[in-house]
C-alpha atoms as a PDB file:
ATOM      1  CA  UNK A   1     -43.814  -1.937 -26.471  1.00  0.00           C
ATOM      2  CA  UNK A   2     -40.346  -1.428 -27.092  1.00  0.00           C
ATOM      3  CA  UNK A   3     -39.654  -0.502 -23.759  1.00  0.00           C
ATOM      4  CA  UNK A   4     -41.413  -3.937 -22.305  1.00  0.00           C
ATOM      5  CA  UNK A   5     -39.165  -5.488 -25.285  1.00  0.00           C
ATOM      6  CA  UNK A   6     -35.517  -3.819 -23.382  1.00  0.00           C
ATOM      7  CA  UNK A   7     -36.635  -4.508 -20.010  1.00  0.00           C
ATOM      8  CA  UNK A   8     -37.462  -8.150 -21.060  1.00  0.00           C
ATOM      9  CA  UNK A   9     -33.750  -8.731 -22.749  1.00  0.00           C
ATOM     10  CA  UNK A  10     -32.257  -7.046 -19.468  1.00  0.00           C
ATOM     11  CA  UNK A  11     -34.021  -8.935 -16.675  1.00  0.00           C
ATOM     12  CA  UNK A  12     -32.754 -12.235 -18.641  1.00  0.00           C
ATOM     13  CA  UNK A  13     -29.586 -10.812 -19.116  1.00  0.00           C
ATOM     14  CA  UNK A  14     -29.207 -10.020 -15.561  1.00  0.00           C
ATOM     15  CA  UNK A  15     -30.568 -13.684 -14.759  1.00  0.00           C
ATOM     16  CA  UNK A  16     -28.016 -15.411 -17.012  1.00  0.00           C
ATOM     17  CA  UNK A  17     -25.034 -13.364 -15.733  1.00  0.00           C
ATOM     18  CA  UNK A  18     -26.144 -14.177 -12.372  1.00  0.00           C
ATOM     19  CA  UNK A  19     -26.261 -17.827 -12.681  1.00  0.00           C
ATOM     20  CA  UNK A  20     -23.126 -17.575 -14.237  1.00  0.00           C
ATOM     21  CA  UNK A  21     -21.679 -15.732 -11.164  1.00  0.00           C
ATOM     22  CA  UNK A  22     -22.895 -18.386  -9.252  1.00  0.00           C
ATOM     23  CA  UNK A  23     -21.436 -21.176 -11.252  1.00  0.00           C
ATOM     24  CA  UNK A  24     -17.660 -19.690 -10.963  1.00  0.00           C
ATOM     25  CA  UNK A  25     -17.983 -18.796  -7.303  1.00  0.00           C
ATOM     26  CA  UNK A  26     -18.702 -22.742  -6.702  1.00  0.00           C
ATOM     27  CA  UNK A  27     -16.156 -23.631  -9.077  1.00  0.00           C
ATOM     28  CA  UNK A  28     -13.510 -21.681  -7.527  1.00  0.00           C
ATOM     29  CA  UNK A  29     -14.501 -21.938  -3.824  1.00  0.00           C
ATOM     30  CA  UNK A  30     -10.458 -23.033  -2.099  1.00  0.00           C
ATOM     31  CA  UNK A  31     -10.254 -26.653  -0.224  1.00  0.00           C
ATOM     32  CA  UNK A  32     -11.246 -26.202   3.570  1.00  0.00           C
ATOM     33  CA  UNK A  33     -10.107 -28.116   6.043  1.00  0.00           C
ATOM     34  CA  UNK A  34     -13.458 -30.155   5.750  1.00  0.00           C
ATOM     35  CA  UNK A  35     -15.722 -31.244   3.100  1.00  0.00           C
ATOM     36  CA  UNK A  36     -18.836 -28.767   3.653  1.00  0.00           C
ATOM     37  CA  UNK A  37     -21.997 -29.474   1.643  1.00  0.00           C
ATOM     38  CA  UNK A  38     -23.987 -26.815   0.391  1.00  0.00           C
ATOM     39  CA  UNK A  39     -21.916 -24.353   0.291  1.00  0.00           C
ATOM     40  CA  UNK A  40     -21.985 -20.684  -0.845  1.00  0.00           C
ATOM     41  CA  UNK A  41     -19.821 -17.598  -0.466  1.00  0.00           C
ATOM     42  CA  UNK A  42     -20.797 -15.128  -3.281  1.00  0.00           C
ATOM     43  CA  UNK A  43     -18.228 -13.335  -5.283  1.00  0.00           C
ATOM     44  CA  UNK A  44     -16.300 -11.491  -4.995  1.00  0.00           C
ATOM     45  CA  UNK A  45     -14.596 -12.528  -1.649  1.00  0.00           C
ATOM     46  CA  UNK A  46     -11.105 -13.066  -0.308  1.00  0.00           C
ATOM     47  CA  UNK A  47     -10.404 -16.015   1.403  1.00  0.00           C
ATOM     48  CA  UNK A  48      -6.953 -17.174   3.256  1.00  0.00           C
ATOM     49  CA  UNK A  49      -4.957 -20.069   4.188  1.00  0.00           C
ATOM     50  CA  UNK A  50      -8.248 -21.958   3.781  1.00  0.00           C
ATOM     51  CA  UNK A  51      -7.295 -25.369   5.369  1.00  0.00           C
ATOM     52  CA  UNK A  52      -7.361 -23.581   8.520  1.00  0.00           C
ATOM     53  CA  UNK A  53     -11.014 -22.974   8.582  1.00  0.00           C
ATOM     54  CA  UNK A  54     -13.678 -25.618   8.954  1.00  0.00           C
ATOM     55  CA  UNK A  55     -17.292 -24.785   7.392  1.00  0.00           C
ATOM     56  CA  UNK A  56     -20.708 -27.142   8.174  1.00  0.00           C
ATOM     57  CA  UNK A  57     -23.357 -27.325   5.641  1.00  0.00           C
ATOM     58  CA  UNK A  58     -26.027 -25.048   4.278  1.00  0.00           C
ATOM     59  CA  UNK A  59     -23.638 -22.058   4.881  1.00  0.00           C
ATOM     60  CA  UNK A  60     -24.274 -19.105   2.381  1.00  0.00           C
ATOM     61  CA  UNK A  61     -22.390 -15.852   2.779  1.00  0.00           C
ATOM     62  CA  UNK A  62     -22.907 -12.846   0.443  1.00  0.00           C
ATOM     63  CA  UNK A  63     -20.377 -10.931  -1.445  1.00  0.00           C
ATOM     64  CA  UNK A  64     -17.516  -9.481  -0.215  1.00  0.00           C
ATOM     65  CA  UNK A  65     -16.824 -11.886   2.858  1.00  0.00           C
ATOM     66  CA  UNK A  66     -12.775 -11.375   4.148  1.00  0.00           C
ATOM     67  CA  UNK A  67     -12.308 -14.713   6.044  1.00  0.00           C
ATOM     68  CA  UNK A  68      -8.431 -14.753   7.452  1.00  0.00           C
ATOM     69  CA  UNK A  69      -6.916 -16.887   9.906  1.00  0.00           C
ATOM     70  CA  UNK A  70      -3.764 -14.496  10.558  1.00  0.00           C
ATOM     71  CA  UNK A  71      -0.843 -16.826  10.908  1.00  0.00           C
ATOM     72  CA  UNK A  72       2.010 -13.830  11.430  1.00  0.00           C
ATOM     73  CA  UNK A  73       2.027 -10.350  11.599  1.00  0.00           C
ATOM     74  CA  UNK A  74       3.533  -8.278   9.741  1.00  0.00           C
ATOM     75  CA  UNK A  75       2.104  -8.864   6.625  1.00  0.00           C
ATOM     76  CA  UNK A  76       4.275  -7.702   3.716  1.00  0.00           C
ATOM     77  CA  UNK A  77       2.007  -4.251   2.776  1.00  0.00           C
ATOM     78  CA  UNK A  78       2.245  -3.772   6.835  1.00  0.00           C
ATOM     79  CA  UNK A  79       6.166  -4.055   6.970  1.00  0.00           C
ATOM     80  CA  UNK A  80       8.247  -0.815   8.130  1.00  0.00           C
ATOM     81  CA  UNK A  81      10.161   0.126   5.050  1.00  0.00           C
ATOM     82  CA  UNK A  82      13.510  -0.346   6.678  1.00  0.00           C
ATOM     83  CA  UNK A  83      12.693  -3.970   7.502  1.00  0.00           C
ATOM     84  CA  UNK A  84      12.579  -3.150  11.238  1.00  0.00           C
ATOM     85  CA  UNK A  85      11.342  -3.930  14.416  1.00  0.00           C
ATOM     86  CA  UNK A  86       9.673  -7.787  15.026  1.00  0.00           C
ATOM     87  CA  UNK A  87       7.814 -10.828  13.697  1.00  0.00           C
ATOM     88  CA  UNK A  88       4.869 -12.718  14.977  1.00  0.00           C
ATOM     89  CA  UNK A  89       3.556 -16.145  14.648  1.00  0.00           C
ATOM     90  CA  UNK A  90       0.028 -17.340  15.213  1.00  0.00           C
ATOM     91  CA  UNK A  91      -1.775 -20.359  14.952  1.00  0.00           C
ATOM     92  CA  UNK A  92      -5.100 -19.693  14.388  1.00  0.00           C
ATOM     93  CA  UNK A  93      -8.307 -21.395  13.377  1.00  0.00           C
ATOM     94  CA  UNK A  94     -12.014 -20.360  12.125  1.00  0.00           C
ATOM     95  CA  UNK A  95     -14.923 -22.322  12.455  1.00  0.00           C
ATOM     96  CA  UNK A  96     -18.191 -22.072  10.846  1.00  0.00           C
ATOM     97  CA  UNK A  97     -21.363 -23.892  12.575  1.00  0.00           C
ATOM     98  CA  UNK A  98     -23.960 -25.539   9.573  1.00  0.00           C
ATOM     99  CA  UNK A  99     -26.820 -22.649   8.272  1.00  0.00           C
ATOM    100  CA  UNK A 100     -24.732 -19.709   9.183  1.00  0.00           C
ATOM    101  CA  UNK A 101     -26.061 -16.770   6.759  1.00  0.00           C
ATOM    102  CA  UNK A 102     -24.301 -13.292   5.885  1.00  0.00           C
ATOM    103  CA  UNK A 103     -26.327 -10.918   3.689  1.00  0.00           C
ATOM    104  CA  UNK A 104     -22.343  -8.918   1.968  1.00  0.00           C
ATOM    105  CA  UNK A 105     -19.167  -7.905   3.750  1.00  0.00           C
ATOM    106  CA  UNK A 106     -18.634 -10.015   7.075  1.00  0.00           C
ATOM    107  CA  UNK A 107     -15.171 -10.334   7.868  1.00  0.00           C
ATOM    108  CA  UNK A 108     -13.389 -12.503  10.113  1.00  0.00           C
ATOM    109  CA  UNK A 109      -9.854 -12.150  11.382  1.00  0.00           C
ATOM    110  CA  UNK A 110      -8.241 -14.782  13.888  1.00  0.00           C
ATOM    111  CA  UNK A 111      -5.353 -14.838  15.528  1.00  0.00           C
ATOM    112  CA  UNK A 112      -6.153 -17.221  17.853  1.00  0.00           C
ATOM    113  CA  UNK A 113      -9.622 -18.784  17.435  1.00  0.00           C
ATOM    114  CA  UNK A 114     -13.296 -17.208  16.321  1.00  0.00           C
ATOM    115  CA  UNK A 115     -16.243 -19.625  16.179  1.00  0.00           C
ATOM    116  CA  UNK A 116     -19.025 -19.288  14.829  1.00  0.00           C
ATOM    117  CA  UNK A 117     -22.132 -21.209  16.073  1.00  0.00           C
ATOM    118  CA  UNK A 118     -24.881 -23.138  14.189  1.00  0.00           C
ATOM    119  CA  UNK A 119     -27.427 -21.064  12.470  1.00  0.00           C
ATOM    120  CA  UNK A 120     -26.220 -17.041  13.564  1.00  0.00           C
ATOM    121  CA  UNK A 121     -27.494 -14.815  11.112  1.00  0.00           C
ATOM    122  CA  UNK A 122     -25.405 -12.154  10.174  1.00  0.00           C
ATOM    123  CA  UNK A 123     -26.605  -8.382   8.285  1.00  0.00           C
ATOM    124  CA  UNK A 124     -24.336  -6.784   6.113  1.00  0.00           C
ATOM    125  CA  UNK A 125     -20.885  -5.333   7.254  1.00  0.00           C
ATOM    126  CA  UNK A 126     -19.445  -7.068  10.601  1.00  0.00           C
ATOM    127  CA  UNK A 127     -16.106  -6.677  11.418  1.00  0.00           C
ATOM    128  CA  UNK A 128     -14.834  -9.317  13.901  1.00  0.00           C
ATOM    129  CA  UNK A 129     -11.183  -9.627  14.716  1.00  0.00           C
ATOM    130  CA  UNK A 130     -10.016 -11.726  17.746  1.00  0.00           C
ATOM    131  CA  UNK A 131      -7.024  -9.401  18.223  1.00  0.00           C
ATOM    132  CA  UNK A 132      -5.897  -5.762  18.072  1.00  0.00           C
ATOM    133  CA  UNK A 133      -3.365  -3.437  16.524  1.00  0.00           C
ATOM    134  CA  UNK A 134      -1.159  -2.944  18.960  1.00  0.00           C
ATOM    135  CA  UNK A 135      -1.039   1.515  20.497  1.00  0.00           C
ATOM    136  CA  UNK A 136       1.593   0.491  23.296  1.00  0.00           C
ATOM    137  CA  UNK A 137       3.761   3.174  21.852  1.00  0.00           C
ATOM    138  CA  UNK A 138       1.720   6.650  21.116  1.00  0.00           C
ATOM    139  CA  UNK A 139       4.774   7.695  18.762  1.00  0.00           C
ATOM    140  CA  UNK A 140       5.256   5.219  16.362  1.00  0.00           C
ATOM    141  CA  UNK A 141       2.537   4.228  13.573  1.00  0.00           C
ATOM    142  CA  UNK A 142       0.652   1.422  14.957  1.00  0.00           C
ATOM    143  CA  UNK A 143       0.491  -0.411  11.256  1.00  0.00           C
ATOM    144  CA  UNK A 144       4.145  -1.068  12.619  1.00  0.00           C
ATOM    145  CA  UNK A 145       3.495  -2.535  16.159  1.00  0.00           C
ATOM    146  CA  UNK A 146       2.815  -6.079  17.062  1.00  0.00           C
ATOM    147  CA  UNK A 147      -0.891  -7.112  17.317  1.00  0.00           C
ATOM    148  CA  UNK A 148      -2.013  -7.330  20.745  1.00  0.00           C
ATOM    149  CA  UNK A 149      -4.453  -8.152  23.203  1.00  0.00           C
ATOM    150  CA  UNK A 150      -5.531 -11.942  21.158  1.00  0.00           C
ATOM    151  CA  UNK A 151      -8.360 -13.395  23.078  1.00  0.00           C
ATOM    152  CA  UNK A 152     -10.794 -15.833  21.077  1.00  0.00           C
ATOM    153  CA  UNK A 153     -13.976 -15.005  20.177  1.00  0.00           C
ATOM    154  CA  UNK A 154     -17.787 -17.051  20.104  1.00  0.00           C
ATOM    155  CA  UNK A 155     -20.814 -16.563  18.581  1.00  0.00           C
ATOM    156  CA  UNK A 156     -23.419 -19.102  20.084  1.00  0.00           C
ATOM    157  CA  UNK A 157     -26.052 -20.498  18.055  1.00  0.00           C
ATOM    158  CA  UNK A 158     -29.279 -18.878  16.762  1.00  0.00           C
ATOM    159  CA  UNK A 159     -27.835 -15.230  17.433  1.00  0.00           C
ATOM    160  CA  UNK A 160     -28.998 -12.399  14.846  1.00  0.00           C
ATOM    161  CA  UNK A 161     -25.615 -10.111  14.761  1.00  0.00           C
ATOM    162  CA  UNK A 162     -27.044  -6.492  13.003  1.00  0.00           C
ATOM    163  CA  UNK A 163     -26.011  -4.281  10.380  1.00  0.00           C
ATOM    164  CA  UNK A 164     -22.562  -2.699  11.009  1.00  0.00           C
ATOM    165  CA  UNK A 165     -21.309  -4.810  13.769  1.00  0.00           C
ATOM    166  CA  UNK A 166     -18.300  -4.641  15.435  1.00  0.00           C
ATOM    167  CA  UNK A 167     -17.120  -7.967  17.552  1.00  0.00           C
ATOM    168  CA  UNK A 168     -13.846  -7.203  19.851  1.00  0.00           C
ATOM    169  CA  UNK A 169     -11.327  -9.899  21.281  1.00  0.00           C
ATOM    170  CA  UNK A 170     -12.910 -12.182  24.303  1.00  0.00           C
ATOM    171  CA  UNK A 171     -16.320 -11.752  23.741  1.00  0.00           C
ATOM    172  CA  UNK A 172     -18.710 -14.380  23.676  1.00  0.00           C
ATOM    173  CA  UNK A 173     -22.224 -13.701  22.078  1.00  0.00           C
ATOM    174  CA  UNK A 174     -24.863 -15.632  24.333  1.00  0.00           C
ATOM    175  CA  UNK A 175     -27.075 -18.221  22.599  1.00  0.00           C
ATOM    176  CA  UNK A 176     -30.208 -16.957  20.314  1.00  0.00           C
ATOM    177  CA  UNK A 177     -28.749 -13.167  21.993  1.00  0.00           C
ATOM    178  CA  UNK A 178     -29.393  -9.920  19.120  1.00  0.00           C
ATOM    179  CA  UNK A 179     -27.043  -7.339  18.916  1.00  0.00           C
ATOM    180  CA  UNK A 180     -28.425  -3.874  17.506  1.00  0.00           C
ATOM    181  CA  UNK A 181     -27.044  -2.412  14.326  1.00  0.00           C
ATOM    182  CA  UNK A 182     -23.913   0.066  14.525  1.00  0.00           C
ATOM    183  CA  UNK A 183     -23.063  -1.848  17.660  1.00  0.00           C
ATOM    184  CA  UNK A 184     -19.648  -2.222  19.132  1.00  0.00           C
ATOM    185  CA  UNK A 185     -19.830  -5.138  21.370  1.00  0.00           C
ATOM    186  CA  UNK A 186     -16.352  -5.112  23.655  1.00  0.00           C
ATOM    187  CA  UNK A 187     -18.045  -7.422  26.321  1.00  0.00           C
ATOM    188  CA  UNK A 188     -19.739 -10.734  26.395  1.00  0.00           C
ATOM    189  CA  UNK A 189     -23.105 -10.954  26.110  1.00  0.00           C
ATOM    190  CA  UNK A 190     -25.461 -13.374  28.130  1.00  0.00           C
ATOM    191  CA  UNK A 191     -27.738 -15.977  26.418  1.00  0.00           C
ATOM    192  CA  UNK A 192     -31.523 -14.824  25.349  1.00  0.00           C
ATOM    193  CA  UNK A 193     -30.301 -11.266  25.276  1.00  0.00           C
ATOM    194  CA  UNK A 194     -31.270  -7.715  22.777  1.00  0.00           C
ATOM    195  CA  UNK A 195     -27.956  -5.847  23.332  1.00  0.00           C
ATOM    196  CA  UNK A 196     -27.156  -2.306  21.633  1.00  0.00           C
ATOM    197  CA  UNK A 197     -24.819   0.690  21.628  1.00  0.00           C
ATOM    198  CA  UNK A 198     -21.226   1.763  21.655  1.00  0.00           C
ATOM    199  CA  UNK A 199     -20.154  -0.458  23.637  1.00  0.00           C
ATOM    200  CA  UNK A 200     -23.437  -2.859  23.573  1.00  0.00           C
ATOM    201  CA  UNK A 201     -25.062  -3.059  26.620  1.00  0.00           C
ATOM    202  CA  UNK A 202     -28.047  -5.236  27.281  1.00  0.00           C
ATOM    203  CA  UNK A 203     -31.093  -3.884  26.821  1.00  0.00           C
ATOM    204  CA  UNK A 204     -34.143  -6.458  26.666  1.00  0.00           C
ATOM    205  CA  UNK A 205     -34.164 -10.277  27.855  1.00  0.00           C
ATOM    206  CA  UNK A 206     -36.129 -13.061  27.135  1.00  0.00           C
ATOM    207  CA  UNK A 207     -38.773 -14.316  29.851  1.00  0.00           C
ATOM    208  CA  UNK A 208     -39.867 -17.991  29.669  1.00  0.00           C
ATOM    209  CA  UNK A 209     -42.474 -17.844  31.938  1.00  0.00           C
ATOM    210  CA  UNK A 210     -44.048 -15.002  30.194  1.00  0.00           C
ATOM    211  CA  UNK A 211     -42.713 -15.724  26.668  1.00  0.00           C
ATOM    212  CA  UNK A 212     -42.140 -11.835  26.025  1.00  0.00           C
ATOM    213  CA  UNK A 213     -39.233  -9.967  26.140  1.00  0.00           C
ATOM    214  CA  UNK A 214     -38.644  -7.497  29.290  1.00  0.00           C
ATOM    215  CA  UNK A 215     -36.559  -4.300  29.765  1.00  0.00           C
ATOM    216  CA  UNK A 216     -33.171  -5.390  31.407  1.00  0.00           C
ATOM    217  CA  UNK A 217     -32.835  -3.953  35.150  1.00  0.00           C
ATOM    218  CA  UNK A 218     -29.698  -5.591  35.488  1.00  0.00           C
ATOM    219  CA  UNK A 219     -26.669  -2.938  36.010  1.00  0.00           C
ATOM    220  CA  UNK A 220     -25.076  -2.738  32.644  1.00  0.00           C
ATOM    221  CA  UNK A 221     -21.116  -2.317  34.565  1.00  0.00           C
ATOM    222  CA  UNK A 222     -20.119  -5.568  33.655  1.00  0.00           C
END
């Protein structure tokens, strides 16, 4: 009885602190550049130079979401320590379609431009960064060299990106396409499409006359 009694006070304890979690992640979500309704990004997240970044409706991202447009490079923790060497300007954007879902830990970097398409569902830890540190020089730390090869990046609509994805500059993520979990996807991928591996390849796509999916005997050297 006095177990049921502790479990009782915890469960409602749990409930209240996360309704209260919910309430102050609402409360403190930064102005975007639009007005988006529905809108949920749990805490705890980090969020930057939010007017650059344009969310539609019904959007609900888990905890620990990095969302950065990158407007110069070197940040002050990525300086050299003797003040050396460049400075870059960017002037990026991020856009969000309406219904997008992340379960925890999707981070978006831009540069340039990522978008994000209407109702992509996302698992938990995807990296995608429209840009690259730069390795031009195989002496020097590469914290300390300019970022490099910035190419935008799309998601089309109704995609289902997988746990542990990685998304390099360029690509472009076919409409309603899957990518496999612990994928690293460093070329586009067509429309309709189950793509997986280091680097994703396709590996099933969707027939409409036979409304089944089919193994892909496409060549792969894209």
């Amino acid at each position: 009885m006095k177990n049921r009694i502790i479990e009782y006070f915890a469960i409602k304890l749990g409930n209240i602190l996360d309704s209260y979690s919910s309430r102050r992640a609402a409360k403190t979500l930064p102005k975007f550049k639009n007005s988006p309704k529905n809108l949920k990004i749990s805490l705890p997240r980090y969020i930057k130079d939010a007017d650059r970044i344009t969310i539609g409706n019904n959007v609900s991202l888990g905890p620990g979401c990095w969302i950065m447009p990158v407007t110069g490079y070197p940040s002050q923790k990525m300086k050299h320590p003797d003040g050396e060497l460049y400075t870059q300007k960017f002037d990026p954007h991020i856009f969000i379609g309406n219904n997008v879902t992340a379960t925890a830990n999707l981070q978006i970097f831009a540069q340039d431009s990522v978008t994000i398409e209407d109702d992509v569902m996302f698992a938990t830890n995807i990296f995608i960064n429209d840009g690259s540190h730069g390795f031009q020089d195989g002496t020097k730390p590469y914290k300390y060299q300019p970022i490099s090869k910035i190419v935008p990046i799309t998601v089309k609509s109704g995609c289902w990106i997988g746990q542990n994805v990685v998304i390099m500059p360029g690509v472009t993520i076919g409409e309603c396409s899957i990518i496999g979990a612990n994928s690293v996807v460093t070329k586009s991928i067509p429309p309709h499409c189950i793509a997986a591996g280091n680097p994703a390849v396709v590996k099933k796509r969707w027939n409409s006359n036979t409304k089944k999916w089919i193994q892909d005997n496409i060549s792969n050297d894209r």
